[in-house]
C-alpha atoms as a PDB file:
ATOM      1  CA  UNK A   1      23.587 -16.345  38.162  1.00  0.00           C
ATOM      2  CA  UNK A   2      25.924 -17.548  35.464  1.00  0.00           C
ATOM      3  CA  UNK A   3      24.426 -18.003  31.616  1.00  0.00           C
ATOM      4  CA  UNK A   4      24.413 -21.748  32.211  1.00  0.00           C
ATOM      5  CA  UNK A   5      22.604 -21.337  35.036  1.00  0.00           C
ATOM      6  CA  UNK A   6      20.063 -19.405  33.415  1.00  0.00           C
ATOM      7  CA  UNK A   7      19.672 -21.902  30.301  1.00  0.00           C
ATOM      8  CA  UNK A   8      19.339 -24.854  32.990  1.00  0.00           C
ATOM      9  CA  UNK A   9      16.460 -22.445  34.846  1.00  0.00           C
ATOM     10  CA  UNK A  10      14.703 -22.302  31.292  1.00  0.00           C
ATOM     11  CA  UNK A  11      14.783 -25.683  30.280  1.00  0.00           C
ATOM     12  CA  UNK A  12      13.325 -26.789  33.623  1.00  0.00           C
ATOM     13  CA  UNK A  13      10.145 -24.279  33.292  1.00  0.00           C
ATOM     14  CA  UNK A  14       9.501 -24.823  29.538  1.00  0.00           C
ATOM     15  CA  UNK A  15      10.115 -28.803  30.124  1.00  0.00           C
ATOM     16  CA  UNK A  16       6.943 -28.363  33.090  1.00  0.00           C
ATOM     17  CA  UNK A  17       4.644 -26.596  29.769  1.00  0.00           C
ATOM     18  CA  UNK A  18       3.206 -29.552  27.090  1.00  0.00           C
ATOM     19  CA  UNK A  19       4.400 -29.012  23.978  1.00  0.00           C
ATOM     20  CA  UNK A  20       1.259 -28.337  22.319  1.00  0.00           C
ATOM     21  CA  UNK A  21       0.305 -25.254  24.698  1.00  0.00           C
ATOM     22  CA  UNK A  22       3.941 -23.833  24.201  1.00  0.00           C
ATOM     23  CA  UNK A  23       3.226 -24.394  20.167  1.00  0.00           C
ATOM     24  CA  UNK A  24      -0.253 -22.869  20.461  1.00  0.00           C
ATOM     25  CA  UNK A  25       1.162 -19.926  22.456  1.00  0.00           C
ATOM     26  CA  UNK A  26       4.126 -18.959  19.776  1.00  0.00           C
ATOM     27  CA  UNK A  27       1.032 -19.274  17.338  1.00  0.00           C
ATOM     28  CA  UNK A  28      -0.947 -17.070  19.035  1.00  0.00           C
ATOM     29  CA  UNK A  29       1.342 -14.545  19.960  1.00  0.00           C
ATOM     30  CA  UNK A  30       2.732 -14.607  16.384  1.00  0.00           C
ATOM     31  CA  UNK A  31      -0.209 -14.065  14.983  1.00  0.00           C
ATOM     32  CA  UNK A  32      -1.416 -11.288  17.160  1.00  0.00           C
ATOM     33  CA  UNK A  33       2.021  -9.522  16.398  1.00  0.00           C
ATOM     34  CA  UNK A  34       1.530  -9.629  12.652  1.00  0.00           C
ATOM     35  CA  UNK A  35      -2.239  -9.016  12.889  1.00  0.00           C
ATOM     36  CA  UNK A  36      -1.525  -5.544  14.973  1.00  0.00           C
ATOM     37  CA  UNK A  37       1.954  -4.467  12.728  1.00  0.00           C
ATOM     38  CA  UNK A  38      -0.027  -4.878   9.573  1.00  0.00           C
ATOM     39  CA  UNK A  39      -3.493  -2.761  11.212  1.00  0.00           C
ATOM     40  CA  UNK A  40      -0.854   0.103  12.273  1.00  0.00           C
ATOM     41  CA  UNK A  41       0.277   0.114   8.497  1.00  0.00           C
ATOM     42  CA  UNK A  42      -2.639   0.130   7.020  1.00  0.00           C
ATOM     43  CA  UNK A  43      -3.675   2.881   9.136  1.00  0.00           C
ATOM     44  CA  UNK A  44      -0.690   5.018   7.822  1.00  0.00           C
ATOM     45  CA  UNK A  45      -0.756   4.206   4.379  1.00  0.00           C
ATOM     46  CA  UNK A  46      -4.224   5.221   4.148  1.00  0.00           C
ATOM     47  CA  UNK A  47      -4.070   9.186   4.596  1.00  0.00           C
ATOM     48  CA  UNK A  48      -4.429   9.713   1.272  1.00  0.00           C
ATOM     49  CA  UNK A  49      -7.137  10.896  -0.892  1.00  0.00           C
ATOM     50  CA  UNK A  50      -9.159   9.399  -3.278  1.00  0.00           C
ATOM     51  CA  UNK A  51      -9.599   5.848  -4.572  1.00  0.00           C
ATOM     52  CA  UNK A  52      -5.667   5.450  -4.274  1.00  0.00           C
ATOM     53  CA  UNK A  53      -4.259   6.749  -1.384  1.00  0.00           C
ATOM     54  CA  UNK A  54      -0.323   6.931  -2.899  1.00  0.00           C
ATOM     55  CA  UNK A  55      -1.581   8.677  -5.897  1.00  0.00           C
ATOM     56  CA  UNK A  56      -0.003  11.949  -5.345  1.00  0.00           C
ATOM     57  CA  UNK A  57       0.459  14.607  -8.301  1.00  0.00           C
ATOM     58  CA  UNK A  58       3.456  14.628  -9.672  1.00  0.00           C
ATOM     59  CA  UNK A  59       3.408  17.616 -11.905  1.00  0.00           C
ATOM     60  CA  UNK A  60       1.255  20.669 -11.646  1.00  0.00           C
ATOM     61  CA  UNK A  61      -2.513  21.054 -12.928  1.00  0.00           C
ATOM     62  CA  UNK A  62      -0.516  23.894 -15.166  1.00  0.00           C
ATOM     63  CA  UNK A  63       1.541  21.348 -17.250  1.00  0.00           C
ATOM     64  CA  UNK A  64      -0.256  21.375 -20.835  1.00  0.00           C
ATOM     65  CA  UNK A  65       1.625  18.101 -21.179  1.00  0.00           C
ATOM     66  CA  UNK A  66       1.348  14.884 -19.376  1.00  0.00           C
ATOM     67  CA  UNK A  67      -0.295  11.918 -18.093  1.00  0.00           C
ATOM     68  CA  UNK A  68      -3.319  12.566 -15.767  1.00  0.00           C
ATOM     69  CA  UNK A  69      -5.875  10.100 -14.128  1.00  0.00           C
ATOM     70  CA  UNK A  70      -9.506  11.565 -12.291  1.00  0.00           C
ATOM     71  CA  UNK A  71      -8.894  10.626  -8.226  1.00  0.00           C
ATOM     72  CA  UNK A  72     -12.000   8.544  -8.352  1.00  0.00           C
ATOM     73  CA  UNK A  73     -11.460   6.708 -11.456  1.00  0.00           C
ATOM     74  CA  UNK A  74      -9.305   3.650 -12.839  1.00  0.00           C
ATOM     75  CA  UNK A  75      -7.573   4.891 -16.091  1.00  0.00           C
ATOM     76  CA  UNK A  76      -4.788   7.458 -17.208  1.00  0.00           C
ATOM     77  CA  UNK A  77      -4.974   9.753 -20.326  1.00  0.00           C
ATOM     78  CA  UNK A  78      -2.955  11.916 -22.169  1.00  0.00           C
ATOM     79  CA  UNK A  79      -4.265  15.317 -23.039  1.00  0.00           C
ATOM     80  CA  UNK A  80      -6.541  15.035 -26.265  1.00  0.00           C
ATOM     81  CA  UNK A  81      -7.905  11.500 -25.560  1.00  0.00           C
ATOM     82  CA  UNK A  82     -11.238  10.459 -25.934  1.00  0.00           C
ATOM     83  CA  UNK A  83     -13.275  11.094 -22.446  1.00  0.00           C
ATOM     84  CA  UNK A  84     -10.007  12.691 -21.365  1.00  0.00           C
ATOM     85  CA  UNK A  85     -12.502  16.066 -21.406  1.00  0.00           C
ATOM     86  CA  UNK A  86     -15.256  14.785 -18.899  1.00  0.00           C
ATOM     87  CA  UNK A  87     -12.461  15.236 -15.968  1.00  0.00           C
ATOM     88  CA  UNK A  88     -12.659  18.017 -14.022  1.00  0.00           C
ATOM     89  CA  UNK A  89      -9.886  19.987 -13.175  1.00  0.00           C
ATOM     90  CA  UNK A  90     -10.360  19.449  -9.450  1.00  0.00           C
ATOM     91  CA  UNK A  91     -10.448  16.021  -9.972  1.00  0.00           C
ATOM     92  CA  UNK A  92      -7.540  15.676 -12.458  1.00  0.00           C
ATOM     93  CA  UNK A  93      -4.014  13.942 -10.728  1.00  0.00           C
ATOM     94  CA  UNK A  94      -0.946  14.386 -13.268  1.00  0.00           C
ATOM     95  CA  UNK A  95       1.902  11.956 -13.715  1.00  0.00           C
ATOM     96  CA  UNK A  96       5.112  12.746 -15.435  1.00  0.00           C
ATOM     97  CA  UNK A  97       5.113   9.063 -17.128  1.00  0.00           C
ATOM     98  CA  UNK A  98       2.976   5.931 -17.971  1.00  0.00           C
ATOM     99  CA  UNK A  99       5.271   4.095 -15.800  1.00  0.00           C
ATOM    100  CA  UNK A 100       4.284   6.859 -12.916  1.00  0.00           C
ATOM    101  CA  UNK A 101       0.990   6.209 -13.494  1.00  0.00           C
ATOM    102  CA  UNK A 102       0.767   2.594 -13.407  1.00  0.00           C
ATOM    103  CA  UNK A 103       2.860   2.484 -10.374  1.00  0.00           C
ATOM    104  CA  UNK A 104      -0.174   4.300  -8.850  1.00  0.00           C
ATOM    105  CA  UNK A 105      -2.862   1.636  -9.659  1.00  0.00           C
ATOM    106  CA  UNK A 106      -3.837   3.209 -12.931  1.00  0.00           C
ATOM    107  CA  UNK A 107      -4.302   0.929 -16.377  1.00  0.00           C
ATOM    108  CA  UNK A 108      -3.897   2.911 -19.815  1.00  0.00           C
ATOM    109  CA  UNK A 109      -7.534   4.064 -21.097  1.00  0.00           C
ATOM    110  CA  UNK A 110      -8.981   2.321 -24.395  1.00  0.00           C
ATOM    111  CA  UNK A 111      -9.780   4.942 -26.126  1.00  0.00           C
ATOM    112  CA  UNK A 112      -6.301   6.461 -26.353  1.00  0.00           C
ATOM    113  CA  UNK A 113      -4.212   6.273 -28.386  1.00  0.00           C
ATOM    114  CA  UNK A 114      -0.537   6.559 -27.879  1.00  0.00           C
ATOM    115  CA  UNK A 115      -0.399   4.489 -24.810  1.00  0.00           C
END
């Protein structure tokens, strides 16, 4: 079977399906497709810890000096700041910028200054 063969065998089948199911099919099958690619992502992405999953330290809890953010909260500090001190150490994630941080999800904290 040649290629224009082939085309001709194609045209004849899809000419026998209205136009409407053949739209409503690509539709569907679209849809399905993006529905499942984007569940299988969101599965990855989310083996993280915490309230954002990408968070990930980027210095060490040892670093006297830094940006930091609590895993379960919304704000970044610097070392000093006003309810910087309420954060555990366990629950402390450290950045090595502001720009690191809001990358994360993070927004600067009000009370501190400096940011």
């Amino acid at each position: 079977m040649t290629i224009a063969e082939a085309r001709e065998k194609c045209k004849s089948a899809l000419g026998r399906i209205p136009r409407d199911v053949l739209i409503m099919a690509i539709l569907l099958l679209a849809s399905s497709a993006s529905f499942g690619l984007g569940y299988l992502a969101g599965r990855d992405g989310g083996e993280g810890s915490g309230r954002y999953p990408d968070a990930t330290p980027l210095m060490t809890a040892a670093t006297s000096s830094g940006i930091f953010a609590s895993k379960n909260g919304t704000k970044y500090y610097l070392p000093g700041c006003t309810g910087a001190d309420r954060i555990s150490d366990a629950n402390k994630v450290w950045f090595v910028s502001a720009l690191a941080a809001r990358s994360a999800g993070y927004a600067p904290a009000a009370g501190c200054k400096g940011l």
